[in-house]
Protein backbone atom coordinates (compact mmCIF):
# COMPACT_ATOMS: atom_id res chain seq x y z
CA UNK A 1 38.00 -13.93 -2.16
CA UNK A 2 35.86 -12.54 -4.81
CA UNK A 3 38.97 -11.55 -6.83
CA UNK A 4 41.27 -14.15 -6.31
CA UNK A 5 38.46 -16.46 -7.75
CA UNK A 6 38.51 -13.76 -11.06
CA UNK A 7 42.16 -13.33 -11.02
CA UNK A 8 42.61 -17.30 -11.24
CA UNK A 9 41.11 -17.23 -14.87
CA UNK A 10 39.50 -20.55 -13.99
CA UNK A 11 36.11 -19.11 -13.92
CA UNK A 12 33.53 -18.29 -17.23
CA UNK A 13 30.62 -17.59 -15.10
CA UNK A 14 29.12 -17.89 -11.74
CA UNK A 15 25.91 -18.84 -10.86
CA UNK A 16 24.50 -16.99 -7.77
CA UNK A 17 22.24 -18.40 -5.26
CA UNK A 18 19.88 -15.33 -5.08
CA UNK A 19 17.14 -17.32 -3.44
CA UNK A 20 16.83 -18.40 0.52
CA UNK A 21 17.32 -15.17 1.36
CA UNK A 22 14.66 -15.48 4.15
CA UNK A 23 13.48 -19.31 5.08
CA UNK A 24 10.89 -20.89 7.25
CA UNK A 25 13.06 -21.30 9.75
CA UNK A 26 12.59 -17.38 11.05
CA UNK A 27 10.67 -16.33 13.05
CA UNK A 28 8.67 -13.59 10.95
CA UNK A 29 7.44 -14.13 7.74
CA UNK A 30 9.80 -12.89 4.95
CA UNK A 31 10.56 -13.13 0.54
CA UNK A 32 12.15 -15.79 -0.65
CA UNK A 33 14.31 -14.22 -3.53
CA UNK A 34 13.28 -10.42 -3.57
CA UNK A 35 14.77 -8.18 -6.19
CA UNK A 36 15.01 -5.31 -4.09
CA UNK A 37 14.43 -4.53 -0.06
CA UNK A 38 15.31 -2.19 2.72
CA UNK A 39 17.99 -4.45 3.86
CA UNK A 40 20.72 -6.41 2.35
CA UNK A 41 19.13 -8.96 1.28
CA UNK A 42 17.78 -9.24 -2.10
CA UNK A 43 19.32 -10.05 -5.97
CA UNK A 44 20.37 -6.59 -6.33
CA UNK A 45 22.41 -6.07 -3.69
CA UNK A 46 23.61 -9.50 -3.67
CA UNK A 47 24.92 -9.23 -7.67
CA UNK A 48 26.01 -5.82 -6.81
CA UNK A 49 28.65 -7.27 -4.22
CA UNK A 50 29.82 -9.56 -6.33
CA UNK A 51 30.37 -6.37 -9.15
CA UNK A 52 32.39 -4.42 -7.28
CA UNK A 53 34.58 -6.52 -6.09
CA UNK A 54 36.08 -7.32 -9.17
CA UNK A 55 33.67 -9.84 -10.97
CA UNK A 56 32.68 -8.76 -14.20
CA UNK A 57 28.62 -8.60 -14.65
CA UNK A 58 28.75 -10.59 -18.15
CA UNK A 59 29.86 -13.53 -15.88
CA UNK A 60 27.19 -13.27 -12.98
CA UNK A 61 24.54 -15.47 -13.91
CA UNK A 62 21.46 -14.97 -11.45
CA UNK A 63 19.36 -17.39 -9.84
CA UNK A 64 15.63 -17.55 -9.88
CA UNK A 65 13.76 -19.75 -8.06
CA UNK A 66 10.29 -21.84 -8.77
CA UNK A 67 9.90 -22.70 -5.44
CA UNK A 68 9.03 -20.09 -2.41
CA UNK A 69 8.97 -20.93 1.54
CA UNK A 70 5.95 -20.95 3.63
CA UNK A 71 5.08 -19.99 7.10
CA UNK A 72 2.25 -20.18 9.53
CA UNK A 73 0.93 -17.23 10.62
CA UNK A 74 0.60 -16.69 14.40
CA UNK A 75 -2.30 -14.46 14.11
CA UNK A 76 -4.47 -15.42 10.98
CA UNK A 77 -6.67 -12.96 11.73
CA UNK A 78 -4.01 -10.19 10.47
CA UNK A 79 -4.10 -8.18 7.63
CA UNK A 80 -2.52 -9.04 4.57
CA UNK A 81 0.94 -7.79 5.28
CA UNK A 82 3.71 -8.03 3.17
CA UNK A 83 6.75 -9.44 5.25
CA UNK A 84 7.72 -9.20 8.96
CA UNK A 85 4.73 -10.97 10.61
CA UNK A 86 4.70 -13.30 13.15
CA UNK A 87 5.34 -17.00 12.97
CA UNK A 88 4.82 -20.14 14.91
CA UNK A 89 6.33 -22.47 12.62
CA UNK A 90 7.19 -23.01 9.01
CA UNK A 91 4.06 -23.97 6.58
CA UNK A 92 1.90 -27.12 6.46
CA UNK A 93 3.93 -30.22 4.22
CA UNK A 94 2.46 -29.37 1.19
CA UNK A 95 0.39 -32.08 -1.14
CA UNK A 96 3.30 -33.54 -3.38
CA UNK A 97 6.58 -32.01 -1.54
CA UNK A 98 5.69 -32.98 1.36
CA UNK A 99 7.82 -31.09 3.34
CA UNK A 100 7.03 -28.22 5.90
CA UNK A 101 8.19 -24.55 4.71
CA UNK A 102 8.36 -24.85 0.97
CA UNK A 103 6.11 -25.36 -1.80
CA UNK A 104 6.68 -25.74 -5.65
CA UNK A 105 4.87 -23.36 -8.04
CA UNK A 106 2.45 -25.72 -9.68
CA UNK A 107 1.61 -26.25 -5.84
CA UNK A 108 0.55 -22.29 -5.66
CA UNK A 109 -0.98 -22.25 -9.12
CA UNK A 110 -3.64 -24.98 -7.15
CA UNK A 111 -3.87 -22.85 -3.84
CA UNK A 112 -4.68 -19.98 -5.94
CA UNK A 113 -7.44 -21.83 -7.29
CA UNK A 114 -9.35 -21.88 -3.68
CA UNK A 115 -11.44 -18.44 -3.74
CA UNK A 116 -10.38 -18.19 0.05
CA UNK A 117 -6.90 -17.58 -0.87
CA UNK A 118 -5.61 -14.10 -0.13
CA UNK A 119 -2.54 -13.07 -2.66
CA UNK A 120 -0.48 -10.11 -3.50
CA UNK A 121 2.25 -8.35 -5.42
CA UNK A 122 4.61 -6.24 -3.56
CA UNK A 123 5.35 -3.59 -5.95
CA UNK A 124 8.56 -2.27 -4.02
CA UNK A 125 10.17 -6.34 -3.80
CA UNK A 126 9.16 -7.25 -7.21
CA UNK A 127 7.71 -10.24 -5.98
CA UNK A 128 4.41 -12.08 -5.06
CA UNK A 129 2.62 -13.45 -1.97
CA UNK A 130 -0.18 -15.51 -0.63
CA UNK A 131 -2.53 -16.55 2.07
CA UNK A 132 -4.11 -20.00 1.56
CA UNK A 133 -6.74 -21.35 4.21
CA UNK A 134 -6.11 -18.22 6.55
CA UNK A 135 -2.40 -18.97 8.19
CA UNK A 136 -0.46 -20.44 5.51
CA UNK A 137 1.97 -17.84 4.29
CA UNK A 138 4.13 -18.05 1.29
CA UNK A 139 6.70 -15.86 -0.52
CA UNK A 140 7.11 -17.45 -3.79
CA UNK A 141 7.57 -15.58 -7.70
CA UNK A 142 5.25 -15.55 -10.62
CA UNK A 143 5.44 -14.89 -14.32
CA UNK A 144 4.86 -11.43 -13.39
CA UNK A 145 8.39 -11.49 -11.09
CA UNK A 146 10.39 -13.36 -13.57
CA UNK A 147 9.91 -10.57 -15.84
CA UNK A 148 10.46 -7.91 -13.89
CA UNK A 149 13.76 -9.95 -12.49
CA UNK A 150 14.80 -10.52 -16.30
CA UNK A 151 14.36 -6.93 -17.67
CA UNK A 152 16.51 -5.95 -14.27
CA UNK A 153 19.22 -8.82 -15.37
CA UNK A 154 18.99 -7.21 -18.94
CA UNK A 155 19.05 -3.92 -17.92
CA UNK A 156 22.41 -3.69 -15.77
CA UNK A 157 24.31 -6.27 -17.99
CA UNK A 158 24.16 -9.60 -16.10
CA UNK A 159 25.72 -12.75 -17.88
CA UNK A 160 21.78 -14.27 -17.61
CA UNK A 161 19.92 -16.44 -15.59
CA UNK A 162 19.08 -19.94 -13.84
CA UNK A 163 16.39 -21.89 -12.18
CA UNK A 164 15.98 -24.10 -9.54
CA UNK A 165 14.61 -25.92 -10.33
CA UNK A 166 13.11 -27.35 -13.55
CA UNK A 167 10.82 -29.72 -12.06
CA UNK A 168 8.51 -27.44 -9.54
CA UNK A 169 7.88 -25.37 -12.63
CA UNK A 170 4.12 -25.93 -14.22
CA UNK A 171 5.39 -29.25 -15.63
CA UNK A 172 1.30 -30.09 -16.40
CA UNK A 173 0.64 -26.95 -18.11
CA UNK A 174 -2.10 -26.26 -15.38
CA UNK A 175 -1.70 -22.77 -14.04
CA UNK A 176 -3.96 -20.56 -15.12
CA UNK A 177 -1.20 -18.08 -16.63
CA UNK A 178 0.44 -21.29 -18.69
CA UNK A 179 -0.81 -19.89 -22.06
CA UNK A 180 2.24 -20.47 -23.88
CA UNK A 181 2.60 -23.61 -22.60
CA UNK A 182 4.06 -26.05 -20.19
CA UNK A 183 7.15 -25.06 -17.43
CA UNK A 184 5.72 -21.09 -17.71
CA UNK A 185 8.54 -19.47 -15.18
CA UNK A 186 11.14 -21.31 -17.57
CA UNK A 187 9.85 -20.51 -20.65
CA UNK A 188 9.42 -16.92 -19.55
CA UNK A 189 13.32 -17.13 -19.61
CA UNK A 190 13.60 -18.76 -22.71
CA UNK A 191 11.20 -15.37 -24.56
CA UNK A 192 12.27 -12.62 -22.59
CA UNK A 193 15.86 -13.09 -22.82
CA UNK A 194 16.67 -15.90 -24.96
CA UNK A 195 14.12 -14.44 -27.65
CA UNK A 196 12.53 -17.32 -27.97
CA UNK A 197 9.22 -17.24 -30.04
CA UNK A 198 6.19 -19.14 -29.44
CA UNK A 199 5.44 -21.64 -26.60
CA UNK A 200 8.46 -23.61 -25.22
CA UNK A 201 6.84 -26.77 -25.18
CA UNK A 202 3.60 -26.71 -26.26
CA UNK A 203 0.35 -28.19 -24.16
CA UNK A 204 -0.81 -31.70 -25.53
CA UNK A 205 -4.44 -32.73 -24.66
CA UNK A 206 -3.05 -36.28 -24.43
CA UNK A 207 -0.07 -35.53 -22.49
CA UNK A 208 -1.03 -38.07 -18.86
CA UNK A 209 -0.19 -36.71 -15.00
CA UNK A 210 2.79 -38.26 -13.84
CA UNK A 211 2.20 -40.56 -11.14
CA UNK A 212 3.99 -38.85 -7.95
């Protein structure tokens, strides 16, 4: 299928849906969009696929997400492990979602900002996790991922990347890591690979909160 979509010479580029790899839905915890893991399913293996099968890696354009998906924890008690532990449901509807099992990042930028949340950076998955108010569990990615997925996009010749999607980015500029201004995840895009210099949009002092 992959080829006959190549061969047709209809396509420039595709955009690959490298996120959802594990939802709320499960019934373990699991990452969202992980660069690598011990199974199948992750961006690497995913764009690899694609590769080999006849689609040329200057047309793969891979997605990134600024969202991540939440569970609650069965046993909140439990240590802080990575992926793989036991669910009863999806996450709590978050405050401006509103809808169990997902969360935007400006929504984890304010759970991080309770000292009671637990968080972590799997160093093998290239991605980030947290704890908030003991049983809330979310895989979601951070500057700190985006770069790491970037230099991996730059680094084995991948068309570029996406988002989705622009507005659960740090539209407010109120993340503690949006130094360089407003929508961070994007603009860490926009610098790493776009070479971008400076802020993207720059944080006004007069700018007002939307009303959601």
């Amino acid at each position: 299928m992959i080829l006959q979509i190549y061969q047709s010479f209809y396509v420039e580029f595709v955009n690959l849906m490298t996120y959802d790899f594990h939802v709320s839905t499960e019934s373990v915890t699991g990452y969202n969009s992980p660069l690598f893991s011990k199974d199948n399913l992750n961006i690497d293996s995913a764009a690899d696929y694609w590769a080999v099968e006849g689609m040329p890696k200057k047309k793969i354009v891979i997605g990134l997400a600024t969202y991540g998906h939440g569970w609650t924890l069965a046993n909140p008690n439990g240590s802080r492990k990575p992926v793989g532990s036991n669910a009863t449901g999806p996450s709590n509807a978050t405050t401006y979602l509103k809808t169990e099992g997902i969360g935007a990042y400006f929504e984890f930028c304010e759970m991080l900002t309770d000292p009671t949340t637990k968080r972590a950076f799997d160093l093998n998955a290239k991605v980030p996790f947290l704890i908030y108010q003991k049983d809330q569990w979310f895989s979601y990615d951070n500057i700190k991922s985006f770069k790491a997925k970037i230099d991996w996009i730059k680094g084995n010749g991948y068309g570029g990347a996406y988002v989705w999607t622009l507005d659960y980015d740090d539209f407010n500029g109120e993340c503690t890591d949006s130094v360089d201004g407003i929508y961070p995840l994007i603009g860490t895009i926009a610098r790493r690979m776009g070479n971008v210099k400076g802020p993207l949009i720059p944080i006004s002092s007069t700018t007002e909160k939307p009303l959601i």
